[in-house]
PDB file of N, CA and C in Angstrom:
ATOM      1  N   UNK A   1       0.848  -1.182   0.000  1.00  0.00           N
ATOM      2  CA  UNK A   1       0.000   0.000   0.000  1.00  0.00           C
ATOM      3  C   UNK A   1       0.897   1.250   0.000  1.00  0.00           C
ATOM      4  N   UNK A   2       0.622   2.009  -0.939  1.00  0.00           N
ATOM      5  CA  UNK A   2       1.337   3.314  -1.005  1.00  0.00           C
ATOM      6  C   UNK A   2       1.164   4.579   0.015  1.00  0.00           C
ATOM      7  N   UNK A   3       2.053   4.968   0.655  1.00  0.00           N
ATOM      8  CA  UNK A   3       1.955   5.894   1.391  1.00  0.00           C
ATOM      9  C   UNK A   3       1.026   7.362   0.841  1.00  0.00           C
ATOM     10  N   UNK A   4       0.652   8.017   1.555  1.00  0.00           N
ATOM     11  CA  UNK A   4      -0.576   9.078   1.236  1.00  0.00           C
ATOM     12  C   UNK A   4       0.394  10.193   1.559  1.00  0.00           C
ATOM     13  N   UNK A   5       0.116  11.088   0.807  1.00  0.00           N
ATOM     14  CA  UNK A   5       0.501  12.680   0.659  1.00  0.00           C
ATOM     15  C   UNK A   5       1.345  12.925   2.012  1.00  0.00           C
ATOM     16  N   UNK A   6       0.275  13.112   2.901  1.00  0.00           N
ATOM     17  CA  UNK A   6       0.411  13.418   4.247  1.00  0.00           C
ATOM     18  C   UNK A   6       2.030  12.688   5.071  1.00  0.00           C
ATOM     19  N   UNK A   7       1.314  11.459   5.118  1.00  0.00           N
ATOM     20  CA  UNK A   7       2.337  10.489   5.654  1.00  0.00           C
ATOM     21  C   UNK A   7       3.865  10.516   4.640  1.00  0.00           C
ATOM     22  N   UNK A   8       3.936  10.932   3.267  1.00  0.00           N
ATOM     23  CA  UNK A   8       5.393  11.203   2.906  1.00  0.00           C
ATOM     24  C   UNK A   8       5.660  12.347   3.364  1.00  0.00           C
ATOM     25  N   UNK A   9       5.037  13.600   3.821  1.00  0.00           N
ATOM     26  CA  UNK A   9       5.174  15.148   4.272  1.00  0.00           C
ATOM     27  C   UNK A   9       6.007  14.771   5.637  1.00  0.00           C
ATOM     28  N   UNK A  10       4.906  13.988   6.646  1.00  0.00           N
ATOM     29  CA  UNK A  10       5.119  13.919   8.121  1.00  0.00           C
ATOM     30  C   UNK A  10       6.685  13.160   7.895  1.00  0.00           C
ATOM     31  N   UNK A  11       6.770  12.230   6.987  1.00  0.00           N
ATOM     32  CA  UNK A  11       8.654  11.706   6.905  1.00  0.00           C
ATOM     33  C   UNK A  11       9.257  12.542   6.603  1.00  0.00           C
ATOM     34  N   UNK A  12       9.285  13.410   5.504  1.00  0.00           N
ATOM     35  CA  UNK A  12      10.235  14.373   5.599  1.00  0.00           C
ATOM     36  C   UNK A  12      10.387  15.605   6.697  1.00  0.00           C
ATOM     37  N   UNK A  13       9.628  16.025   7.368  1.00  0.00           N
ATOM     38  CA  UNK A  13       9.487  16.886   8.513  1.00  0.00           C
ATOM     39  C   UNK A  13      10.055  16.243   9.427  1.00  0.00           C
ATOM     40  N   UNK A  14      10.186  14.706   9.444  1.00  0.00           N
ATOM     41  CA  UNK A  14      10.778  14.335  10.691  1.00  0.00           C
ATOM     42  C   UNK A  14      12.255  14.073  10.532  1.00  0.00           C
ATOM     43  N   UNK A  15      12.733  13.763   9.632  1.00  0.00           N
ATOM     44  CA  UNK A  15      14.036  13.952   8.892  1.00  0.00           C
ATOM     45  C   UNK A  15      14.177  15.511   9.061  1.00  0.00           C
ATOM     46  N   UNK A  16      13.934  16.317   8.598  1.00  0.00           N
ATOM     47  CA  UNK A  16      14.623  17.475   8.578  1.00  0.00           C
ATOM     48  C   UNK A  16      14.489  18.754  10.540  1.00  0.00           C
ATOM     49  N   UNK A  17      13.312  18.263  10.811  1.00  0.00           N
ATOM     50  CA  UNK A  17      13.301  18.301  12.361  1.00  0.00           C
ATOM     51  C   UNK A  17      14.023  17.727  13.483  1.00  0.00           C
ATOM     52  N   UNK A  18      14.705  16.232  13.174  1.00  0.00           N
ATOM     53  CA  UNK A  18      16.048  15.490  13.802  1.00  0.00           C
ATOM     54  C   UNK A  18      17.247  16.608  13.316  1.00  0.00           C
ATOM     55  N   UNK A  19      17.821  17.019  12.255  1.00  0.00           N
ATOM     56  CA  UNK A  19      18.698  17.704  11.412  1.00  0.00           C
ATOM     57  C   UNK A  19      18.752  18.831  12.318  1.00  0.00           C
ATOM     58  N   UNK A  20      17.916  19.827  12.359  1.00  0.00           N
ATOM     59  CA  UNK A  20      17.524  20.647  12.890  1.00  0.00           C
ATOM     60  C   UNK A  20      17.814  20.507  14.507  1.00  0.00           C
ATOM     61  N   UNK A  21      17.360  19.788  15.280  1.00  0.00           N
ATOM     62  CA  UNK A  21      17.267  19.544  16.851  1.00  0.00           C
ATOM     63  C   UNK A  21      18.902  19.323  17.463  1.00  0.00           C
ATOM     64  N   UNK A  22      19.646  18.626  15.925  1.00  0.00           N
ATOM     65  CA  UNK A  22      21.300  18.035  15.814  1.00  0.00           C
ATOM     66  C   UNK A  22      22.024  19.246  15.796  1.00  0.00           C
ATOM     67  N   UNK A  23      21.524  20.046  15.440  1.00  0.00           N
ATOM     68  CA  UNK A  23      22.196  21.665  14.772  1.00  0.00           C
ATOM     69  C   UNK A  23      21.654  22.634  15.973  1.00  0.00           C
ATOM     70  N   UNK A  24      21.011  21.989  17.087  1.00  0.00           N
ATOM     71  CA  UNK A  24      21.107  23.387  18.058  1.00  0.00           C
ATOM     72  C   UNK A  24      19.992  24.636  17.794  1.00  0.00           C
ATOM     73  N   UNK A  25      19.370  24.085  16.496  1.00  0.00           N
ATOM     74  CA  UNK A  25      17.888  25.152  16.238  1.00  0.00           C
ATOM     75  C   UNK A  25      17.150  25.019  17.346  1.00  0.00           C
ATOM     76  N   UNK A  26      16.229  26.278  17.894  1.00  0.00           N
ATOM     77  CA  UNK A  26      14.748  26.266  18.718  1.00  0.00           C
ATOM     78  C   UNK A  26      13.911  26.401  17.642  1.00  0.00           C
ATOM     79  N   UNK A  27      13.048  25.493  18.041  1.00  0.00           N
ATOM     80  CA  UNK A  27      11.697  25.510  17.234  1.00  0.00           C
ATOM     81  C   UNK A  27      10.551  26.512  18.067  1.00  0.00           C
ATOM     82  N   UNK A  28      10.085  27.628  16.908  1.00  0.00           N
ATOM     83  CA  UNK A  28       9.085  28.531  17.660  1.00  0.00           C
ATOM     84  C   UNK A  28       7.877  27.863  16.793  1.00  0.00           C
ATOM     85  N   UNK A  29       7.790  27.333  16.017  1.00  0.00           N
ATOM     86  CA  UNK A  29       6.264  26.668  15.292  1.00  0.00           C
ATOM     87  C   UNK A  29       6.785  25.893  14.665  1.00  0.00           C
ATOM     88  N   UNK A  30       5.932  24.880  15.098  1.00  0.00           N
ATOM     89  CA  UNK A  30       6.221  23.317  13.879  1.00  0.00           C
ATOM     90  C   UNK A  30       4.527  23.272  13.283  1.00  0.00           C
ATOM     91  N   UNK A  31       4.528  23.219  11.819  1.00  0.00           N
ATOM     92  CA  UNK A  31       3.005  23.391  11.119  1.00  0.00           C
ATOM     93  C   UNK A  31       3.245  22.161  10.161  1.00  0.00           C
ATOM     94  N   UNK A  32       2.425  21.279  10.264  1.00  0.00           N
ATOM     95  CA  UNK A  32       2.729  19.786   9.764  1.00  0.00           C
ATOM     96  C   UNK A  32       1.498  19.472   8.654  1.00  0.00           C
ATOM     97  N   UNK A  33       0.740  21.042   8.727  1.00  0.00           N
ATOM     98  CA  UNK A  33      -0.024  20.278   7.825  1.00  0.00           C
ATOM     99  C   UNK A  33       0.540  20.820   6.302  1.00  0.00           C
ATOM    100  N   UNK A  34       0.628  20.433   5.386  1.00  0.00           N
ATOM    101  CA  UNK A  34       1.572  20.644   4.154  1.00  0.00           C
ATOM    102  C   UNK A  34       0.881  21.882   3.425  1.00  0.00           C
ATOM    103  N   UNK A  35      -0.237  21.871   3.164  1.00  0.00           N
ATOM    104  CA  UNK A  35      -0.341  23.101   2.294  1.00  0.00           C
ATOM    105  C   UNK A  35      -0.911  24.677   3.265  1.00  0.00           C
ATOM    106  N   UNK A  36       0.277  24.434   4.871  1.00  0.00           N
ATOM    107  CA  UNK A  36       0.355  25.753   5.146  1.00  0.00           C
ATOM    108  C   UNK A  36       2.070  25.582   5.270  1.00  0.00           C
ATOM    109  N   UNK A  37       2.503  26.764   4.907  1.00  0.00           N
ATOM    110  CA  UNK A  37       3.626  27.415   5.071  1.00  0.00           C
ATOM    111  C   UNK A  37       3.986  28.457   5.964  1.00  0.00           C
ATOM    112  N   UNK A  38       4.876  28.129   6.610  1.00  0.00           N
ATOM    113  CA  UNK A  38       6.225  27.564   6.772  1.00  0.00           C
ATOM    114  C   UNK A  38       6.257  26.610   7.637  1.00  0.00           C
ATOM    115  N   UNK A  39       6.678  25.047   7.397  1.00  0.00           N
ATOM    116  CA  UNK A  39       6.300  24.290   8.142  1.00  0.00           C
ATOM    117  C   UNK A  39       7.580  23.919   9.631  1.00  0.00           C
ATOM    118  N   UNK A  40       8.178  24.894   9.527  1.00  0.00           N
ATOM    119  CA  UNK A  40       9.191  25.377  10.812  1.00  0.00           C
ATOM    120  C   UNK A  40       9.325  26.949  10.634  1.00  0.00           C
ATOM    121  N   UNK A  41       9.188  27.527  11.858  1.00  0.00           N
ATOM    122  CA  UNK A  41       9.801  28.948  12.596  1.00  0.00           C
ATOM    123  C   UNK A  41      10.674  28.930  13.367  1.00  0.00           C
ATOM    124  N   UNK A  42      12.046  28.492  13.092  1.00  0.00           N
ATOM    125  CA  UNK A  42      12.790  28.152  14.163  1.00  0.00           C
ATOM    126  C   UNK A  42      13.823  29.450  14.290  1.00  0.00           C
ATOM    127  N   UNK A  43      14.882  29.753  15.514  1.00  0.00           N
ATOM    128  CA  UNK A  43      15.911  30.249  15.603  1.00  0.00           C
ATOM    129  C   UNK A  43      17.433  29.298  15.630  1.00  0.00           C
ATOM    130  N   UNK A  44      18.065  30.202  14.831  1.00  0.00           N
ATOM    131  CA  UNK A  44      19.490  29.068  14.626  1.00  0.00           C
ATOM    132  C   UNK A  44      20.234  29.228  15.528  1.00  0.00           C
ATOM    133  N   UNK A  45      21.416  28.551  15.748  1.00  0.00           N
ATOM    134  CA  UNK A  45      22.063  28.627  17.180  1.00  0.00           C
ATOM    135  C   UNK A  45      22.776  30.159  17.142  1.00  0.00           C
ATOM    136  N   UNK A  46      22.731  31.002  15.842  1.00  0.00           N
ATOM    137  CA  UNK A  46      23.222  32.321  16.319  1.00  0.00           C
ATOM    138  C   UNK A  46      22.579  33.477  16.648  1.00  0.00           C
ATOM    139  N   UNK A  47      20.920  32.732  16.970  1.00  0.00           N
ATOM    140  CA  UNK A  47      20.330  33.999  17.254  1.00  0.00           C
ATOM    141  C   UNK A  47      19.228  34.658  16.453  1.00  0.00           C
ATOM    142  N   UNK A  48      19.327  34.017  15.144  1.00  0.00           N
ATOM    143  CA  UNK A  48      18.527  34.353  13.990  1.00  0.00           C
ATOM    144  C   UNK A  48      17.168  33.378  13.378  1.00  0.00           C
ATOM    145  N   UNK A  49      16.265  34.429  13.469  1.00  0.00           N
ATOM    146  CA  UNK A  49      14.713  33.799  13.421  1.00  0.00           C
ATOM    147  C   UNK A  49      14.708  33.127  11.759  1.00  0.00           C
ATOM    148  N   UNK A  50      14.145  32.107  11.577  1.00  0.00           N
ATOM    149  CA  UNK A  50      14.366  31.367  10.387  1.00  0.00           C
ATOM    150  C   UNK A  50      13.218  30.581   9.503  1.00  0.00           C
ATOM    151  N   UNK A  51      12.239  30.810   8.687  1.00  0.00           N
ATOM    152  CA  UNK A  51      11.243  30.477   7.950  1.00  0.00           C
ATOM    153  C   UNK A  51      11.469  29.312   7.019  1.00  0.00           C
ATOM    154  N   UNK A  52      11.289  27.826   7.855  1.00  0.00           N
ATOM    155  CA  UNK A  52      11.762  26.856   6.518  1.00  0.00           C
ATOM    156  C   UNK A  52      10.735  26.365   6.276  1.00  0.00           C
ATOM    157  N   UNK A  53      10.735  25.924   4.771  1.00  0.00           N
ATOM    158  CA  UNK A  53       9.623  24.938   3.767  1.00  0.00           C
ATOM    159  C   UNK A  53      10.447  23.317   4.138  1.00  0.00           C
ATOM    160  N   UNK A  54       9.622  22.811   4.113  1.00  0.00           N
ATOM    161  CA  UNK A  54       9.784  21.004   3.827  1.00  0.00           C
ATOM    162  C   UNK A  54       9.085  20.780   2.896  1.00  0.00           C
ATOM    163  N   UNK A  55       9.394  19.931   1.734  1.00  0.00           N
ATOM    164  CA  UNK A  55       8.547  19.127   1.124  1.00  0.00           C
ATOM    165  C   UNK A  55       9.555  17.556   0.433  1.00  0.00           C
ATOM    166  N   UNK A  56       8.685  17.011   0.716  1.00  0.00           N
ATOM    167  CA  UNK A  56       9.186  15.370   0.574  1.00  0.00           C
ATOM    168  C   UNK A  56       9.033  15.928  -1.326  1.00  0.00           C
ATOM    169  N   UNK A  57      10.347  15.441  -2.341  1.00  0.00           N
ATOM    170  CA  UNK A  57      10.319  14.701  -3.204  1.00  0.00           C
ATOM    171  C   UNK A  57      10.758  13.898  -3.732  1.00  0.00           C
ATOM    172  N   UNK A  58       9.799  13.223  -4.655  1.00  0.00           N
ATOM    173  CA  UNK A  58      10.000  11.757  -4.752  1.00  0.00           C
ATOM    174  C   UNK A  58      10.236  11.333  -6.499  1.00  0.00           C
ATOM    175  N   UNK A  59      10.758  10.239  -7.155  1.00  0.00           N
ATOM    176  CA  UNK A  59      10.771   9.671  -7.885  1.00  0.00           C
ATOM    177  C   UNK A  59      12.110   9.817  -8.732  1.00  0.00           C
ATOM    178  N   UNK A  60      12.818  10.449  -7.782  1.00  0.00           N
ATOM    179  CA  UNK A  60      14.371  10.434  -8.210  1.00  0.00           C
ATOM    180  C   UNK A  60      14.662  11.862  -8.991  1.00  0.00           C
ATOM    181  N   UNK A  61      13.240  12.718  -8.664  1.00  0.00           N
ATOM    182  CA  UNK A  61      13.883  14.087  -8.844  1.00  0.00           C
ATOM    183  C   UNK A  61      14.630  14.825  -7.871  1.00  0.00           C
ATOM    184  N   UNK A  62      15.528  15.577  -7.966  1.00  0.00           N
ATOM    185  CA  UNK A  62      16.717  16.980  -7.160  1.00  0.00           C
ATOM    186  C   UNK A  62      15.751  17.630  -5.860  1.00  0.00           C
ATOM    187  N   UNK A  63      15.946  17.076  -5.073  1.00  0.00           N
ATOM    188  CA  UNK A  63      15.351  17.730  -3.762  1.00  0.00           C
ATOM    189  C   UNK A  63      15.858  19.199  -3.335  1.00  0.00           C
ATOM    190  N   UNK A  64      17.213  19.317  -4.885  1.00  0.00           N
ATOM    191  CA  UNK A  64      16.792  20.885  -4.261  1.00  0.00           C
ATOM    192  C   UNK A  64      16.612  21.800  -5.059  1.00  0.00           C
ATOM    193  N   UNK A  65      15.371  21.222  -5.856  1.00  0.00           N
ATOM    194  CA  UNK A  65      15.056  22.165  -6.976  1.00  0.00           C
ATOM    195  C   UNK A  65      13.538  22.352  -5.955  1.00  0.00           C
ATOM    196  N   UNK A  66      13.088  23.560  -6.254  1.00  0.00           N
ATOM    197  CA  UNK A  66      12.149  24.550  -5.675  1.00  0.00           C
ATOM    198  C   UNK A  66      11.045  25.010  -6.503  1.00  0.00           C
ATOM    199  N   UNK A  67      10.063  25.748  -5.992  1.00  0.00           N
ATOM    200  CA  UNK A  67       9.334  26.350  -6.738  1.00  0.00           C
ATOM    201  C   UNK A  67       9.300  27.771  -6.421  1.00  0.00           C
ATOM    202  N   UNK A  68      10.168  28.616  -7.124  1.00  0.00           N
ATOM    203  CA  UNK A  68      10.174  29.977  -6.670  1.00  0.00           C
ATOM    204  C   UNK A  68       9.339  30.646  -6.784  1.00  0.00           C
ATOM    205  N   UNK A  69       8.049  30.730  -7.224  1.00  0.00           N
ATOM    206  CA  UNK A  69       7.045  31.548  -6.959  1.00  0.00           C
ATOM    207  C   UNK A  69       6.601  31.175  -5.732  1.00  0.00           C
ATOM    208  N   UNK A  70       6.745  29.553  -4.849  1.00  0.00           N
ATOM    209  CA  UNK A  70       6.269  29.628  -3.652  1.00  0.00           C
ATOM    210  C   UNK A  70       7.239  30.608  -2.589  1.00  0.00           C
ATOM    211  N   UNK A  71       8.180  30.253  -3.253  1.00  0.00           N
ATOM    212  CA  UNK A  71       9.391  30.688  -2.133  1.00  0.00           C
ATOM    213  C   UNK A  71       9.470  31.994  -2.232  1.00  0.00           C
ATOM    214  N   UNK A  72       9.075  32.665  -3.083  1.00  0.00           N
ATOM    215  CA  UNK A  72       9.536  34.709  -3.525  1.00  0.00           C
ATOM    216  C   UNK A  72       8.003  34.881  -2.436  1.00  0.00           C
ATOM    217  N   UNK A  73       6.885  34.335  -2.356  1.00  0.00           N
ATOM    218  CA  UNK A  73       6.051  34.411  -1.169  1.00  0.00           C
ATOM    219  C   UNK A  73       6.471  34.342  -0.002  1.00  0.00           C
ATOM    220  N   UNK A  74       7.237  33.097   0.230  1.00  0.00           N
ATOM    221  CA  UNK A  74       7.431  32.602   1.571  1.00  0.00           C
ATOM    222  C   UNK A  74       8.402  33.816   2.500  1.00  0.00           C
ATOM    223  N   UNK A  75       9.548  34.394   1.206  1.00  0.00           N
ATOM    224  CA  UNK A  75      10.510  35.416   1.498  1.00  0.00           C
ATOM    225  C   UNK A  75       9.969  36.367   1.604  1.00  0.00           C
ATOM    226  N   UNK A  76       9.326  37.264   1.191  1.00  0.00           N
ATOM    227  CA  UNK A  76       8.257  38.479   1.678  1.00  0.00           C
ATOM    228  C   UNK A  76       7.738  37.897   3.028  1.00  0.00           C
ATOM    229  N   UNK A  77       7.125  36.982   3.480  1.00  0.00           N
ATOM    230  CA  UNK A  77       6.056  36.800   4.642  1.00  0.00           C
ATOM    231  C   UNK A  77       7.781  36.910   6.009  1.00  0.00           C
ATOM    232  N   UNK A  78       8.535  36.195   5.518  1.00  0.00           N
ATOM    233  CA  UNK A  78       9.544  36.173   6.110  1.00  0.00           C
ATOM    234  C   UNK A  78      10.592  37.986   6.454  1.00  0.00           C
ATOM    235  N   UNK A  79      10.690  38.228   5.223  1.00  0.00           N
ATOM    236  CA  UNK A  79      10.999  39.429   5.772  1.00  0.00           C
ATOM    237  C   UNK A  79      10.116  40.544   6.756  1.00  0.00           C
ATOM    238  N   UNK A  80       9.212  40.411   6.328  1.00  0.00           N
ATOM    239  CA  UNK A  80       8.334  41.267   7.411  1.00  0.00           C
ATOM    240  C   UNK A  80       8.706  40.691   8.794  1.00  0.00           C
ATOM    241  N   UNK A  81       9.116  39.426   8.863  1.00  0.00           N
ATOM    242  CA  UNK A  81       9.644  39.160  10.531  1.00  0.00           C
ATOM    243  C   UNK A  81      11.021  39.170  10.678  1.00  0.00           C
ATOM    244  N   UNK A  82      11.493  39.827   9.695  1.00  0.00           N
ATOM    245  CA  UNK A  82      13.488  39.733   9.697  1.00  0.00           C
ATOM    246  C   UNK A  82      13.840  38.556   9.814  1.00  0.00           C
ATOM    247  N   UNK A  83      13.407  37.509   9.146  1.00  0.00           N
ATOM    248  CA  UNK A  83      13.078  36.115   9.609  1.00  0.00           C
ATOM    249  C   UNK A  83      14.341  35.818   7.763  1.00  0.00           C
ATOM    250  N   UNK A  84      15.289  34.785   8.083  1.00  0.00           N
ATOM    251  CA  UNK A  84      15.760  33.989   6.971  1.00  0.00           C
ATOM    252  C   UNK A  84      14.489  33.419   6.332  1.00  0.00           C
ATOM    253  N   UNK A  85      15.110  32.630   5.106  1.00  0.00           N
ATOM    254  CA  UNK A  85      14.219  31.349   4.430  1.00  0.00           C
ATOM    255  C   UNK A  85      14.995  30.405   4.122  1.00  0.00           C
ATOM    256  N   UNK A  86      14.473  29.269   4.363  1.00  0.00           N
ATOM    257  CA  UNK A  86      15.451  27.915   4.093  1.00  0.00           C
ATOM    258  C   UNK A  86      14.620  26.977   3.088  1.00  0.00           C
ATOM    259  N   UNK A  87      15.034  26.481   2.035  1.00  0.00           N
ATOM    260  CA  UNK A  87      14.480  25.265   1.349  1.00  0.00           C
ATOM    261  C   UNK A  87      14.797  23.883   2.336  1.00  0.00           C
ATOM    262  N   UNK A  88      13.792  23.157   2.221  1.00  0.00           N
ATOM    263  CA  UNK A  88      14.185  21.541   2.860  1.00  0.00           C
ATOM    264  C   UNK A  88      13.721  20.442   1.873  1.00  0.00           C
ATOM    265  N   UNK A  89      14.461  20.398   0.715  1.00  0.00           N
ATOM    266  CA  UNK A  89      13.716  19.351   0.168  1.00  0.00           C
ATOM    267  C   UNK A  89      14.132  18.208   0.194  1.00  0.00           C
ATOM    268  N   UNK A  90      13.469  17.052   0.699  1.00  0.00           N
ATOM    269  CA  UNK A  90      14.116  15.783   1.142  1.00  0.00           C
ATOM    270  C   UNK A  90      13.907  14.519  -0.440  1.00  0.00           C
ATOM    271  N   UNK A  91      14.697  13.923  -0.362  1.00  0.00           N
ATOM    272  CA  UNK A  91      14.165  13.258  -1.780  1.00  0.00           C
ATOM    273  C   UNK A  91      13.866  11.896  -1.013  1.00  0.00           C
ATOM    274  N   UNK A  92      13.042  11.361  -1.230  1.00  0.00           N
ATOM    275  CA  UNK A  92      12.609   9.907  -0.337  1.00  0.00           C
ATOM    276  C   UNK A  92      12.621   8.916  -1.879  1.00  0.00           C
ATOM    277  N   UNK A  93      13.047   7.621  -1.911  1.00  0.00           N
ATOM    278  CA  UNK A  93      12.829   6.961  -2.864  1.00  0.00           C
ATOM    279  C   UNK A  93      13.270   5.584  -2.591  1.00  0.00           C
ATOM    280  N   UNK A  94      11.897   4.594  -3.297  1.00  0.00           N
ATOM    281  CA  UNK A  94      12.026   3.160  -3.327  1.00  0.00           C
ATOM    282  C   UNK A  94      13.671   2.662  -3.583  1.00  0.00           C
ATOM    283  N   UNK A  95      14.071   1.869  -2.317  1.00  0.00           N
ATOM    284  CA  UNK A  95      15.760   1.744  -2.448  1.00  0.00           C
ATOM    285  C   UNK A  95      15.723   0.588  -4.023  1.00  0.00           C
ATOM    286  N   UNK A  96      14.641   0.001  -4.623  1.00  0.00           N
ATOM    287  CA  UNK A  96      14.639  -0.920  -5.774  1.00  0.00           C
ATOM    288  C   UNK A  96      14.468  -0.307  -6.977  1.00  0.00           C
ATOM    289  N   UNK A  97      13.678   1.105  -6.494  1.00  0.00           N
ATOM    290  CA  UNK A  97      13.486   1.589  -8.035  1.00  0.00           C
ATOM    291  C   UNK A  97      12.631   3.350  -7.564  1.00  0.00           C
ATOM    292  N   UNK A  98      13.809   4.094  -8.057  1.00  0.00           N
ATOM    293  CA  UNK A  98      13.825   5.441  -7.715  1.00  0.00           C
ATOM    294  C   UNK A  98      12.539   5.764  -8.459  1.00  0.00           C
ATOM    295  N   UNK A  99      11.799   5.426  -9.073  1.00  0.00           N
ATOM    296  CA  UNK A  99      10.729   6.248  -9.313  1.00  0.00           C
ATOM    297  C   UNK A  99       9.667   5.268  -8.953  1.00  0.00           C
ATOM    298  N   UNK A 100       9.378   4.210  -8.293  1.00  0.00           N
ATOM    299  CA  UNK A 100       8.244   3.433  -7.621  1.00  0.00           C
ATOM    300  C   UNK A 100       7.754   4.241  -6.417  1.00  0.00           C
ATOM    301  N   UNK A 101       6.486   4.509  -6.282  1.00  0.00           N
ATOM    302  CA  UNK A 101       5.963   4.970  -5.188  1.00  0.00           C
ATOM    303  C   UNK A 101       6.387   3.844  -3.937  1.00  0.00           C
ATOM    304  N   UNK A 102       6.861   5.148  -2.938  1.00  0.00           N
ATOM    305  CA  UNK A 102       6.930   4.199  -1.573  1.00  0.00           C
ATOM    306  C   UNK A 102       5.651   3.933  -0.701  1.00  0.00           C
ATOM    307  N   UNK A 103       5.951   2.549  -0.568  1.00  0.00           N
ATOM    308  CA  UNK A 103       5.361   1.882   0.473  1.00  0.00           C
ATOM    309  C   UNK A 103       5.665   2.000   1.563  1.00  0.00           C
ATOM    310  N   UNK A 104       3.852   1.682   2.445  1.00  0.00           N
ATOM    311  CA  UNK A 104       4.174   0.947   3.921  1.00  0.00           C
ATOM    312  C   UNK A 104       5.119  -0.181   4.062  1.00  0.00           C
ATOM    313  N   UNK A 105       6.137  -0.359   4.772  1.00  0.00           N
ATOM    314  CA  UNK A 105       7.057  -1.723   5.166  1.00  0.00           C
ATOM    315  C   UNK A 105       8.119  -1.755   4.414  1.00  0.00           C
ATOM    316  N   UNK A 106       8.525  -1.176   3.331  1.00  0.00           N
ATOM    317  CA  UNK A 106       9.211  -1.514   2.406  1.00  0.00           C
ATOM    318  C   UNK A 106      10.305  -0.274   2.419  1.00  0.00           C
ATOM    319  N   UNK A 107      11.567  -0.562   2.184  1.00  0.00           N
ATOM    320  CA  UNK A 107      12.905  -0.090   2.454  1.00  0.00           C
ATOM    321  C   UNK A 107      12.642   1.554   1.469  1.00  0.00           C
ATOM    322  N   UNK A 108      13.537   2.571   2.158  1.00  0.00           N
ATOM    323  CA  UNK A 108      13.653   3.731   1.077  1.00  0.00           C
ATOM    324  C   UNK A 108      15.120   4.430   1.304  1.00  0.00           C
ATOM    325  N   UNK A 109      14.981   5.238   0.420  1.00  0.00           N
ATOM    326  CA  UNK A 109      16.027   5.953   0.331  1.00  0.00           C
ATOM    327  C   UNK A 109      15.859   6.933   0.839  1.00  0.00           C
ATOM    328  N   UNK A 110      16.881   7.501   1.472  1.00  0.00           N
ATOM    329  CA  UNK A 110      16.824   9.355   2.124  1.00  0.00           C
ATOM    330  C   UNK A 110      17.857  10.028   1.360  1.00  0.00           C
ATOM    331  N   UNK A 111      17.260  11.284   0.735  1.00  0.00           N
ATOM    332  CA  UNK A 111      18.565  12.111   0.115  1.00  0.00           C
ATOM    333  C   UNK A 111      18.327  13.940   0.811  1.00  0.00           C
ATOM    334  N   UNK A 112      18.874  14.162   1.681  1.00  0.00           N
ATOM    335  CA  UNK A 112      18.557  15.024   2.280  1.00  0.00           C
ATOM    336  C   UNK A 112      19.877  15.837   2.603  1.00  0.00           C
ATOM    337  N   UNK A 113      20.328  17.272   1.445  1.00  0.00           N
ATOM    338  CA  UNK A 113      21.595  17.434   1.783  1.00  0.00           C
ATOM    339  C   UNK A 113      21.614  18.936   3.029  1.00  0.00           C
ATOM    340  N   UNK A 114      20.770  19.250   3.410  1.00  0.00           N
ATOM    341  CA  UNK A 114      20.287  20.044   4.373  1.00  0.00           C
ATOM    342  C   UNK A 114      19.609  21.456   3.726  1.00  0.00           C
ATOM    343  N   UNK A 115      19.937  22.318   4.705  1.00  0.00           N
ATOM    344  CA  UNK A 115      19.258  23.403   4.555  1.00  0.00           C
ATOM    345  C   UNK A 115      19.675  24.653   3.099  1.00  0.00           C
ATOM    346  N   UNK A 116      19.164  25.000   2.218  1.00  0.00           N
ATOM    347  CA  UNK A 116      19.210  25.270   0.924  1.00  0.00           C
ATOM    348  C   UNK A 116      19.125  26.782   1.298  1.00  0.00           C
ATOM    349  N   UNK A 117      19.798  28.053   1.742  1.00  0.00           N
ATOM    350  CA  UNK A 117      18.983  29.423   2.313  1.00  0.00           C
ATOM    351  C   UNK A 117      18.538  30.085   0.877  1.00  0.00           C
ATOM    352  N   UNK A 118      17.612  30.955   0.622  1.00  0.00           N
ATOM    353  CA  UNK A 118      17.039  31.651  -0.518  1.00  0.00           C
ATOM    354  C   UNK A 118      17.105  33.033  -0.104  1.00  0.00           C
ATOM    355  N   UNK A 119      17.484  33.636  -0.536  1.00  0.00           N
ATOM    356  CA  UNK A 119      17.956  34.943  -0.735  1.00  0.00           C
ATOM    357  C   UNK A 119      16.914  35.767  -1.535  1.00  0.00           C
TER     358      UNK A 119
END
């Protein structure tokens, strides 16, 4: 059975929220449901308030290719709080075959090279 929207979102949030917790970030909002943004408000260990996107992709496309019309949004909502922006795109994929939808039970891949900042 193939995993649902949601449940590949909640894996990559939890991958990039371990990353995050490893790196000394405070989390001021964790928002898990996917089509609100920013699904972290965190501060980095130097002090600086930080607006990141997560999104799980899958099928053996570049987790850190983006969609900049979301992100030229996300950076306006962010500057009004002097707030950074970070891309998180995690690439999740069937360890047998990079473009098979992942399953419940069944082995995957993590390609997650961290935080992407957008300027």
């Amino acid at each position: 059975m193939p995993l649902t929207e949601q449940e590949l979102h909640n894996l990559a949030m939890n991958i990039v929220g371990e990353a995050l917790q490893e790196l000394g970030w405070e989390f001021l909002l964790v928002n898990s449901n996917r089509k609100k943004n920013p699904q972290f408000v965190c501060i980095d260990p130097q002090g600086q308030r930080s607006f990141i996107i997560v999104r799980p992709i899958l099928q053996g496309d570049d987790p850190d290719v983006y969609d900049p019309i979301l992100m030229e949004v996300v950076c306006r909502k962010a500057q009004e709080h002097k707030a950074d922006t970070y891309w998180a795109g995690v690439g999740l994929y069937d360890i047998s075959d990079k473009k098979a939808p992942l399953e419940k039970g069944k082995s995957y891949q993590v390609e997650f090279r961290g935080l992407l900042k957008i300027e």
